[in-house]
PDB file of N, CA and C in Angstrom:
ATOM      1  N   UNK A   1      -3.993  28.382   1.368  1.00  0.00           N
ATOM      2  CA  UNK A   1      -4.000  27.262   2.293  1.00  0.00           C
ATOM      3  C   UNK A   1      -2.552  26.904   2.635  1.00  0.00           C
ATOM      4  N   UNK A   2      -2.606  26.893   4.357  1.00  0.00           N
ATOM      5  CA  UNK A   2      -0.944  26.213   4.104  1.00  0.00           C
ATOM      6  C   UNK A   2      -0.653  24.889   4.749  1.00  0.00           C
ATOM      7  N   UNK A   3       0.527  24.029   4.586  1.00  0.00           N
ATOM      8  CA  UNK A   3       1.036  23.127   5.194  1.00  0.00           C
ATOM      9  C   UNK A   3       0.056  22.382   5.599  1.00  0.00           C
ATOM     10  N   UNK A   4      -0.073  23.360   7.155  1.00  0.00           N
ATOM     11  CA  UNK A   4      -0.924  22.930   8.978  1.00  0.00           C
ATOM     12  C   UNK A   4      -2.385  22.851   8.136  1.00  0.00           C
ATOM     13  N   UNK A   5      -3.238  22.984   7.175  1.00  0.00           N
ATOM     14  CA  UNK A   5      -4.348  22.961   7.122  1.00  0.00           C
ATOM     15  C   UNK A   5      -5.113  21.561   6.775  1.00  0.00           C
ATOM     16  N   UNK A   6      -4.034  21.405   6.192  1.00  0.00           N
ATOM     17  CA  UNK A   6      -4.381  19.793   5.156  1.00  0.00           C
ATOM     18  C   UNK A   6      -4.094  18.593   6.141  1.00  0.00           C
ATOM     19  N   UNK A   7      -3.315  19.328   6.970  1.00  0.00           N
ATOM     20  CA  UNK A   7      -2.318  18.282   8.315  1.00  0.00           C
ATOM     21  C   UNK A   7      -3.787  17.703   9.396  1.00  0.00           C
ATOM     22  N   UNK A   8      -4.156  19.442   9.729  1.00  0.00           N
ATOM     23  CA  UNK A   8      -5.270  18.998  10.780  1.00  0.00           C
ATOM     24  C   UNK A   8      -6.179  18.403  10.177  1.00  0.00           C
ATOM     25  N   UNK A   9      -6.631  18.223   9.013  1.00  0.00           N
ATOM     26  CA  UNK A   9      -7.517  17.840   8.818  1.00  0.00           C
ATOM     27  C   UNK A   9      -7.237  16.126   8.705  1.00  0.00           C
ATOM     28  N   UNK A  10      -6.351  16.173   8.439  1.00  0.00           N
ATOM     29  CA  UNK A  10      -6.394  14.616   8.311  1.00  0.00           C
ATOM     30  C   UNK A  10      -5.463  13.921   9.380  1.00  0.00           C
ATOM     31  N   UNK A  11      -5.038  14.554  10.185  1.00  0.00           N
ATOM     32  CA  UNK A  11      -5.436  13.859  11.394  1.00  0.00           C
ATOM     33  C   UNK A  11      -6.858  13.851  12.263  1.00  0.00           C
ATOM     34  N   UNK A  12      -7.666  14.922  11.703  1.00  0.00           N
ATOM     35  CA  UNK A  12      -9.134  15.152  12.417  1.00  0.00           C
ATOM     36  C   UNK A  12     -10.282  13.710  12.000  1.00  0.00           C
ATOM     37  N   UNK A  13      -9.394  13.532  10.880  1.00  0.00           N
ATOM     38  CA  UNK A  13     -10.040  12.241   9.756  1.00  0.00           C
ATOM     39  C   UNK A  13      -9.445  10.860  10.510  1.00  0.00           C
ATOM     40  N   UNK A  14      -8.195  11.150  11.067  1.00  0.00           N
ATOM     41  CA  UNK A  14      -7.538   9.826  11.588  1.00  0.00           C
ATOM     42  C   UNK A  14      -7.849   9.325  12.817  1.00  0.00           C
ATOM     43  N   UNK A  15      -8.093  10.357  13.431  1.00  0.00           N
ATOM     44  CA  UNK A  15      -8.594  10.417  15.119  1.00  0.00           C
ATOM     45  C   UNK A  15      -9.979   9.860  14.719  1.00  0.00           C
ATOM     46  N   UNK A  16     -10.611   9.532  14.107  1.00  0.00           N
ATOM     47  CA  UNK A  16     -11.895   8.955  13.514  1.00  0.00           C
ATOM     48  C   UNK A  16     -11.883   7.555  13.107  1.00  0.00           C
ATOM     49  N   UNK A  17     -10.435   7.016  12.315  1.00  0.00           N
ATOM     50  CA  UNK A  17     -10.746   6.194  11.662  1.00  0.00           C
ATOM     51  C   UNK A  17     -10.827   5.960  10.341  1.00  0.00           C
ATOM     52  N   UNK A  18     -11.203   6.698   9.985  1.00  0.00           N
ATOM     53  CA  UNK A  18     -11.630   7.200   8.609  1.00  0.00           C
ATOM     54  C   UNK A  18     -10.626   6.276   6.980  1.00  0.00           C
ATOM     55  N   UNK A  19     -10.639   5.752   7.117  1.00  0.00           N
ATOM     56  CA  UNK A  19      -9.947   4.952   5.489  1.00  0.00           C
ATOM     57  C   UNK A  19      -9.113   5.888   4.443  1.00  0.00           C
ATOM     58  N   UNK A  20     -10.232   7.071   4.072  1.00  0.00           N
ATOM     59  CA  UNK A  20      -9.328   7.793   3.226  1.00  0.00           C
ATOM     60  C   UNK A  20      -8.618   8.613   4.165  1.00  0.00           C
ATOM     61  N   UNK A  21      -8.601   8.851   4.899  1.00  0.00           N
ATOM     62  CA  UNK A  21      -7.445   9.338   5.755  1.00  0.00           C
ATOM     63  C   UNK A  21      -6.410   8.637   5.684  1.00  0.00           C
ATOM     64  N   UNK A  22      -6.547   7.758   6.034  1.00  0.00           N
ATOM     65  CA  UNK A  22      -5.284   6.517   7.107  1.00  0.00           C
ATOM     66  C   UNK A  22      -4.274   6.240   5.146  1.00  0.00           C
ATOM     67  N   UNK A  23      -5.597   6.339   4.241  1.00  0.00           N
ATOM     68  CA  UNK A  23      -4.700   5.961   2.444  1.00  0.00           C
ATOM     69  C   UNK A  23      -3.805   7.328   2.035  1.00  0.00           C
ATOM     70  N   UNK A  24      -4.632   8.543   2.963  1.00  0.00           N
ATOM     71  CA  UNK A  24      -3.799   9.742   2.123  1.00  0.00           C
ATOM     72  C   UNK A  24      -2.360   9.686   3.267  1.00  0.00           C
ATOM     73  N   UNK A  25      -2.647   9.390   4.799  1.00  0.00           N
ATOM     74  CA  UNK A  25      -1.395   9.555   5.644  1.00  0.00           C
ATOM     75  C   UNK A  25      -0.208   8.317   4.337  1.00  0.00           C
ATOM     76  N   UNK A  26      -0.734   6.881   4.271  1.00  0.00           N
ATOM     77  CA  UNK A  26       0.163   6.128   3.484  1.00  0.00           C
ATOM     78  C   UNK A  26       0.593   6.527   2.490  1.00  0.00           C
ATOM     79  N   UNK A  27       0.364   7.690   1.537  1.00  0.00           N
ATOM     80  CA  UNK A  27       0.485   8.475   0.512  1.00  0.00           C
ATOM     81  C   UNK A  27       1.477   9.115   0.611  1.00  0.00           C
ATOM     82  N   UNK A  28       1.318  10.245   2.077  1.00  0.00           N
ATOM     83  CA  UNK A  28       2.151  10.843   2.376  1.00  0.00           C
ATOM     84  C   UNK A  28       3.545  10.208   2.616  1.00  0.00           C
ATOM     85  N   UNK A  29       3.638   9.072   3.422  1.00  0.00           N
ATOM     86  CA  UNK A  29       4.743   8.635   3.406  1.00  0.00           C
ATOM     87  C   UNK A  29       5.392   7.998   2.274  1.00  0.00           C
ATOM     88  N   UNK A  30       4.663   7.319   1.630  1.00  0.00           N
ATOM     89  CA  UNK A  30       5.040   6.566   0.316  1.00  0.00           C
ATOM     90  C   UNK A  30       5.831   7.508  -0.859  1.00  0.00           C
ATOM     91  N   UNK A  31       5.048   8.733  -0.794  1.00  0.00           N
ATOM     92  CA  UNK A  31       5.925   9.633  -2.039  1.00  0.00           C
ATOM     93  C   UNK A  31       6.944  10.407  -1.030  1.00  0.00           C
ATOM     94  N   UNK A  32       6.648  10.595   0.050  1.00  0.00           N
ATOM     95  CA  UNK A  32       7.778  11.380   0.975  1.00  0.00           C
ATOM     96  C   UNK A  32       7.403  12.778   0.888  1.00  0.00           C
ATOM     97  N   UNK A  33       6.246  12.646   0.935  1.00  0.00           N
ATOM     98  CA  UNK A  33       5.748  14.550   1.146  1.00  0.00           C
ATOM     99  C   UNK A  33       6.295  14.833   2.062  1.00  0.00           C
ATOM    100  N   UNK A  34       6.798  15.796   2.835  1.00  0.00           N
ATOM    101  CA  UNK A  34       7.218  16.888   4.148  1.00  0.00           C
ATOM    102  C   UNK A  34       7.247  15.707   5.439  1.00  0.00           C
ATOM    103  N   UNK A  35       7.530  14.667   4.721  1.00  0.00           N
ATOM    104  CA  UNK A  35       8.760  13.456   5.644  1.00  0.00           C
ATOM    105  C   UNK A  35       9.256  12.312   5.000  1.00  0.00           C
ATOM    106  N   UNK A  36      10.623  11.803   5.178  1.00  0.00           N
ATOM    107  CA  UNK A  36      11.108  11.257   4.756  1.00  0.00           C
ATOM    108  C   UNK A  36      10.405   9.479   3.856  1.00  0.00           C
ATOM    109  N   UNK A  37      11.052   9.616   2.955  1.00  0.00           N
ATOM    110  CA  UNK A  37      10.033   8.777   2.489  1.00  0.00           C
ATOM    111  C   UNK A  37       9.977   7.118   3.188  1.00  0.00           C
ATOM    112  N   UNK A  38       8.850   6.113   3.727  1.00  0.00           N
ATOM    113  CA  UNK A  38       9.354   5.105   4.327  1.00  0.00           C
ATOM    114  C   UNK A  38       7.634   3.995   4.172  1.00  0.00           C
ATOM    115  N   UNK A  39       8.527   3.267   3.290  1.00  0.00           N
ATOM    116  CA  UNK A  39       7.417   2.426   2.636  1.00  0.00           C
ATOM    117  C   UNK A  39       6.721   1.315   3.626  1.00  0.00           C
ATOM    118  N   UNK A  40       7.809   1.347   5.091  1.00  0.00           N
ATOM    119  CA  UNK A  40       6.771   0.482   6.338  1.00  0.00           C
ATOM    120  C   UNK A  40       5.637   1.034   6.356  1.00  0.00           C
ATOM    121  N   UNK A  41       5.832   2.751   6.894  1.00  0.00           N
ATOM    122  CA  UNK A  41       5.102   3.150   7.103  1.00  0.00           C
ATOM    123  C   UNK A  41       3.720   3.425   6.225  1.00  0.00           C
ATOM    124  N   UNK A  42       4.012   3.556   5.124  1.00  0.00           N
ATOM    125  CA  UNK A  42       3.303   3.537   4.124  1.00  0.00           C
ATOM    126  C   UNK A  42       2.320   2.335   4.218  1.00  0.00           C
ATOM    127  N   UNK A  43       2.922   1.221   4.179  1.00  0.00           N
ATOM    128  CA  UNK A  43       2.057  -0.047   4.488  1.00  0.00           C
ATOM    129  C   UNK A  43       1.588  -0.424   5.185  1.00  0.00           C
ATOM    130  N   UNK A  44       2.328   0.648   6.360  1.00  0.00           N
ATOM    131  CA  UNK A  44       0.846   0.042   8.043  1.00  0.00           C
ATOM    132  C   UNK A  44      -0.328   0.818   7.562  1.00  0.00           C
ATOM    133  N   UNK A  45      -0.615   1.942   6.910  1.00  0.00           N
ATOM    134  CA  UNK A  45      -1.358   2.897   6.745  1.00  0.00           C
ATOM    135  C   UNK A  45      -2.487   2.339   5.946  1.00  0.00           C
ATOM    136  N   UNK A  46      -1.756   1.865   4.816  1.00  0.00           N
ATOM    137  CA  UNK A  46      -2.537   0.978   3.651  1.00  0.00           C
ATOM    138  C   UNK A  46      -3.325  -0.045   4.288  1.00  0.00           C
ATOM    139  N   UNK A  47      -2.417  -0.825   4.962  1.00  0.00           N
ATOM    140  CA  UNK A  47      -3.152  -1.716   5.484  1.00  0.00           C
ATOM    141  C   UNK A  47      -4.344  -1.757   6.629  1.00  0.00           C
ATOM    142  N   UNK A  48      -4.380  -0.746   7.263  1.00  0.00           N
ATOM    143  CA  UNK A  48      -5.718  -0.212   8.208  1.00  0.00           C
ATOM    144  C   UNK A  48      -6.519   0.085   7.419  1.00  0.00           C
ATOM    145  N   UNK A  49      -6.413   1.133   5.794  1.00  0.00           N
ATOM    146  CA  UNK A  49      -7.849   1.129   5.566  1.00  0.00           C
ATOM    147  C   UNK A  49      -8.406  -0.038   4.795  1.00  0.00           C
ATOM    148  N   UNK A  50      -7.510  -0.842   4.071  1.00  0.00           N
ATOM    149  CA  UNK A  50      -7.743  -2.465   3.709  1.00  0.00           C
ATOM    150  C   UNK A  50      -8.371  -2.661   4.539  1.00  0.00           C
ATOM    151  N   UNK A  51      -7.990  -2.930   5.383  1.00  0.00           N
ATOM    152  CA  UNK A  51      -8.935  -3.883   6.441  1.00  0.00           C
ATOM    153  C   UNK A  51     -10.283  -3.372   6.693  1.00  0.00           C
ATOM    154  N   UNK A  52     -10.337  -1.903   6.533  1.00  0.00           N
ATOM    155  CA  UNK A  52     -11.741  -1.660   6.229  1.00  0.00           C
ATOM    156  C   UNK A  52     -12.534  -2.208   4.770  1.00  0.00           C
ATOM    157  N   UNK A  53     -11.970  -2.549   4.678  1.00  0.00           N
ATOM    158  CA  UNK A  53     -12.367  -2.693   2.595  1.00  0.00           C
ATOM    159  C   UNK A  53     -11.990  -1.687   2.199  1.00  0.00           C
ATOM    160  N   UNK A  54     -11.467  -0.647   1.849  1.00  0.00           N
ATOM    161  CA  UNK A  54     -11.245   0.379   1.619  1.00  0.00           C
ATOM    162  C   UNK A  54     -10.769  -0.022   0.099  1.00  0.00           C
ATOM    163  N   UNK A  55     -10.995   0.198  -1.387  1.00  0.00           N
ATOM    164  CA  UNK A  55     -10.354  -0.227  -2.527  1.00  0.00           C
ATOM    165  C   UNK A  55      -9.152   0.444  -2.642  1.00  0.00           C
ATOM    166  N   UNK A  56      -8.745   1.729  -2.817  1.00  0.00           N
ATOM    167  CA  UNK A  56      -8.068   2.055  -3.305  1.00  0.00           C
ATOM    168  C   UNK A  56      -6.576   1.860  -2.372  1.00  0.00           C
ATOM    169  N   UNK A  57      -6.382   1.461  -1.204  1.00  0.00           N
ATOM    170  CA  UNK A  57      -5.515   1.178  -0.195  1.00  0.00           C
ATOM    171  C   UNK A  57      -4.989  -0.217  -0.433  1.00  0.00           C
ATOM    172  N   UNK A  58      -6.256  -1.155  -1.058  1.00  0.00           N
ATOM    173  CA  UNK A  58      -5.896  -2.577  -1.041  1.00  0.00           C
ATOM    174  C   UNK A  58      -4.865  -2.627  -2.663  1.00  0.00           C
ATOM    175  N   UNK A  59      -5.463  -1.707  -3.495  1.00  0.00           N
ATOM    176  CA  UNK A  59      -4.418  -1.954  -4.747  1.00  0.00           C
ATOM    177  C   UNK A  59      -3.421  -0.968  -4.284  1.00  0.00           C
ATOM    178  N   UNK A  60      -2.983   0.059  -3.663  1.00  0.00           N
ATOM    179  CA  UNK A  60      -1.936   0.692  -3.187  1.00  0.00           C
ATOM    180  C   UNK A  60      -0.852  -0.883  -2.533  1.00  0.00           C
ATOM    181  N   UNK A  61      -1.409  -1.466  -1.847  1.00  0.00           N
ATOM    182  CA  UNK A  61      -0.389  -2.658  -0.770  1.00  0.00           C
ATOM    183  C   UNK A  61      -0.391  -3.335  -1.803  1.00  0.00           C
ATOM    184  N   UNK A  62      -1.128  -3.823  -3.123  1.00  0.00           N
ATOM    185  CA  UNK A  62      -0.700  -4.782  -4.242  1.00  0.00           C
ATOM    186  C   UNK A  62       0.342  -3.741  -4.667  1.00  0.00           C
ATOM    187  N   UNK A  63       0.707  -2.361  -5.305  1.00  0.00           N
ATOM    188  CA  UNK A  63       1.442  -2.350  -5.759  1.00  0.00           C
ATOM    189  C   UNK A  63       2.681  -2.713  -4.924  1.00  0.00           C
ATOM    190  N   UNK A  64       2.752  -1.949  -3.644  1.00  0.00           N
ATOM    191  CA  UNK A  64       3.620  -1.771  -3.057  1.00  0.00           C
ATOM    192  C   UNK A  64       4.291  -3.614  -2.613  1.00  0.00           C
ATOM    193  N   UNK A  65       4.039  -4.544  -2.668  1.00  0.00           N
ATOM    194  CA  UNK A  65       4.143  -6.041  -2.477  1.00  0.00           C
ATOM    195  C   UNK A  65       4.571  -6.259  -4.139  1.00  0.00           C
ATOM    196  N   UNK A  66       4.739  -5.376  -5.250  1.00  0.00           N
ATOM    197  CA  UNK A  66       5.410  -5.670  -6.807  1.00  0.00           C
ATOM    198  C   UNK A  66       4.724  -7.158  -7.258  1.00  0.00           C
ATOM    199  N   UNK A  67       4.650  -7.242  -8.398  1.00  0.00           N
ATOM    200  CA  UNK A  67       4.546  -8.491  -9.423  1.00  0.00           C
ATOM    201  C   UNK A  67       4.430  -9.399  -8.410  1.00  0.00           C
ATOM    202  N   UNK A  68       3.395 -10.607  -8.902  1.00  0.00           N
ATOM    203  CA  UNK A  68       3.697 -11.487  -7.742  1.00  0.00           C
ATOM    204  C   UNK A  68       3.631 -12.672  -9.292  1.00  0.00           C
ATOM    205  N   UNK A  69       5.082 -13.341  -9.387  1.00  0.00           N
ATOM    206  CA  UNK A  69       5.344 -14.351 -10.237  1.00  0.00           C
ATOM    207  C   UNK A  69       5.009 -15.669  -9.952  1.00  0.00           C
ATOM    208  N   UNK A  70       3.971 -16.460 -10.829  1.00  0.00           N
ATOM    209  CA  UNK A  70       3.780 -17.724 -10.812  1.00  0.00           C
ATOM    210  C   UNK A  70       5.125 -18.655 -11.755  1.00  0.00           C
ATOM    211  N   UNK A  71       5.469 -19.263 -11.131  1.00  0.00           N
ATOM    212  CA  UNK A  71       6.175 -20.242 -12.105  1.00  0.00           C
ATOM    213  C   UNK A  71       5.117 -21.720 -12.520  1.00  0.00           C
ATOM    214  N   UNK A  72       5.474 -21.913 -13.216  1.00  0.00           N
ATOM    215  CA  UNK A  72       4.712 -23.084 -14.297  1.00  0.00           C
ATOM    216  C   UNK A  72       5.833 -23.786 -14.023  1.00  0.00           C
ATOM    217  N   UNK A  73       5.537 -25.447 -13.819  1.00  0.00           N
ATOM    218  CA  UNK A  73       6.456 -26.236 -13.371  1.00  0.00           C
ATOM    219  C   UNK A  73       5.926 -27.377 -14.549  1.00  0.00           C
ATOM    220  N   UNK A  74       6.446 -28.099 -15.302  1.00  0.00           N
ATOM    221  CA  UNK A  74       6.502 -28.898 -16.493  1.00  0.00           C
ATOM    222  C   UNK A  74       6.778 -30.298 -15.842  1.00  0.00           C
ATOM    223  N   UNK A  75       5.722 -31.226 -16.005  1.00  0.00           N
ATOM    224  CA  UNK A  75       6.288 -32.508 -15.963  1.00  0.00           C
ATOM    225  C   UNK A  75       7.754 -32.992 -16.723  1.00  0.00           C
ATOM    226  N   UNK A  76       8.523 -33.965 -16.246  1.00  0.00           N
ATOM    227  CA  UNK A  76       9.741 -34.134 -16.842  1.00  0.00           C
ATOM    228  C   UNK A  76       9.433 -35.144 -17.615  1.00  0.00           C
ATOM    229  N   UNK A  77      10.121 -35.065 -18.841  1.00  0.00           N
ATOM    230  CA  UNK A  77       9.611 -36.221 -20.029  1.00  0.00           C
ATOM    231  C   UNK A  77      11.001 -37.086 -19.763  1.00  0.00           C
ATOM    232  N   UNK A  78      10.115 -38.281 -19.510  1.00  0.00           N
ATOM    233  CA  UNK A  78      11.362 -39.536 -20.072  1.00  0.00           C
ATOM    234  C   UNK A  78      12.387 -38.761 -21.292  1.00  0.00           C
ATOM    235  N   UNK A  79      13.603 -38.815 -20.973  1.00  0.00           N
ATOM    236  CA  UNK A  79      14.383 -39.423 -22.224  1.00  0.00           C
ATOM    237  C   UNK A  79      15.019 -40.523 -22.856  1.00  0.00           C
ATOM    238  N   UNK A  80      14.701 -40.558 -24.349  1.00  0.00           N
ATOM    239  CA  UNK A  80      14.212 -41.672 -25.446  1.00  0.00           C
ATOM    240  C   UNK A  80      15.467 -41.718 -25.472  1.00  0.00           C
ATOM    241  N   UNK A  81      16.946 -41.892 -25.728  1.00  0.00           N
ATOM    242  CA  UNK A  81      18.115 -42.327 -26.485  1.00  0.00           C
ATOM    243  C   UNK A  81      17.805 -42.539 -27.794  1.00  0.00           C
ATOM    244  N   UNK A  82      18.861 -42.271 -28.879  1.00  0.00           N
ATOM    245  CA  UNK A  82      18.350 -43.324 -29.780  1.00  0.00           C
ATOM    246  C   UNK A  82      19.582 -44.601 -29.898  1.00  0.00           C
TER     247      UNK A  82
END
């Protein structure tokens, strides 16, 4: 199998619509297979088959969006003197 085989096919998948298509094109760009690597692109990709529901695209854009940190905010206590 070479290159062009895996190519047409998933553009044959994209010209469709298709979710796991549109997650393997974001794949492709994300690791930088046979083009430069570019994590926009990666995330428009992700994000079309999300929007289908697609699971495995929606935790691809969680990783790619990293840790998302809550801070805990503490009431301030009077201070007592002595």
């Amino acid at each position: 199998m070479t290159w062009k085989q895996p190519s047409i096919g998933i553009a044959n998948r994209l010209s469709k619509g298709l979710p796991e298509a549109q997650t393997a094109l974001g794949d492709i760009y994300a690791r930088g297979i046979g083009v430069a690597p570019d994590a926009e692109a990666a995330r428009a990709w992700y994000e079309k088959a999300a929007a289908q529901g697609h699971a495995p695209a929606e935790t691809k854009l969680e990783a790619l969006r990293g840790p998302r940190l809550v801070a805990t905010v503490q009431p301030l206590q009077a201070f007592s003197g002595a």
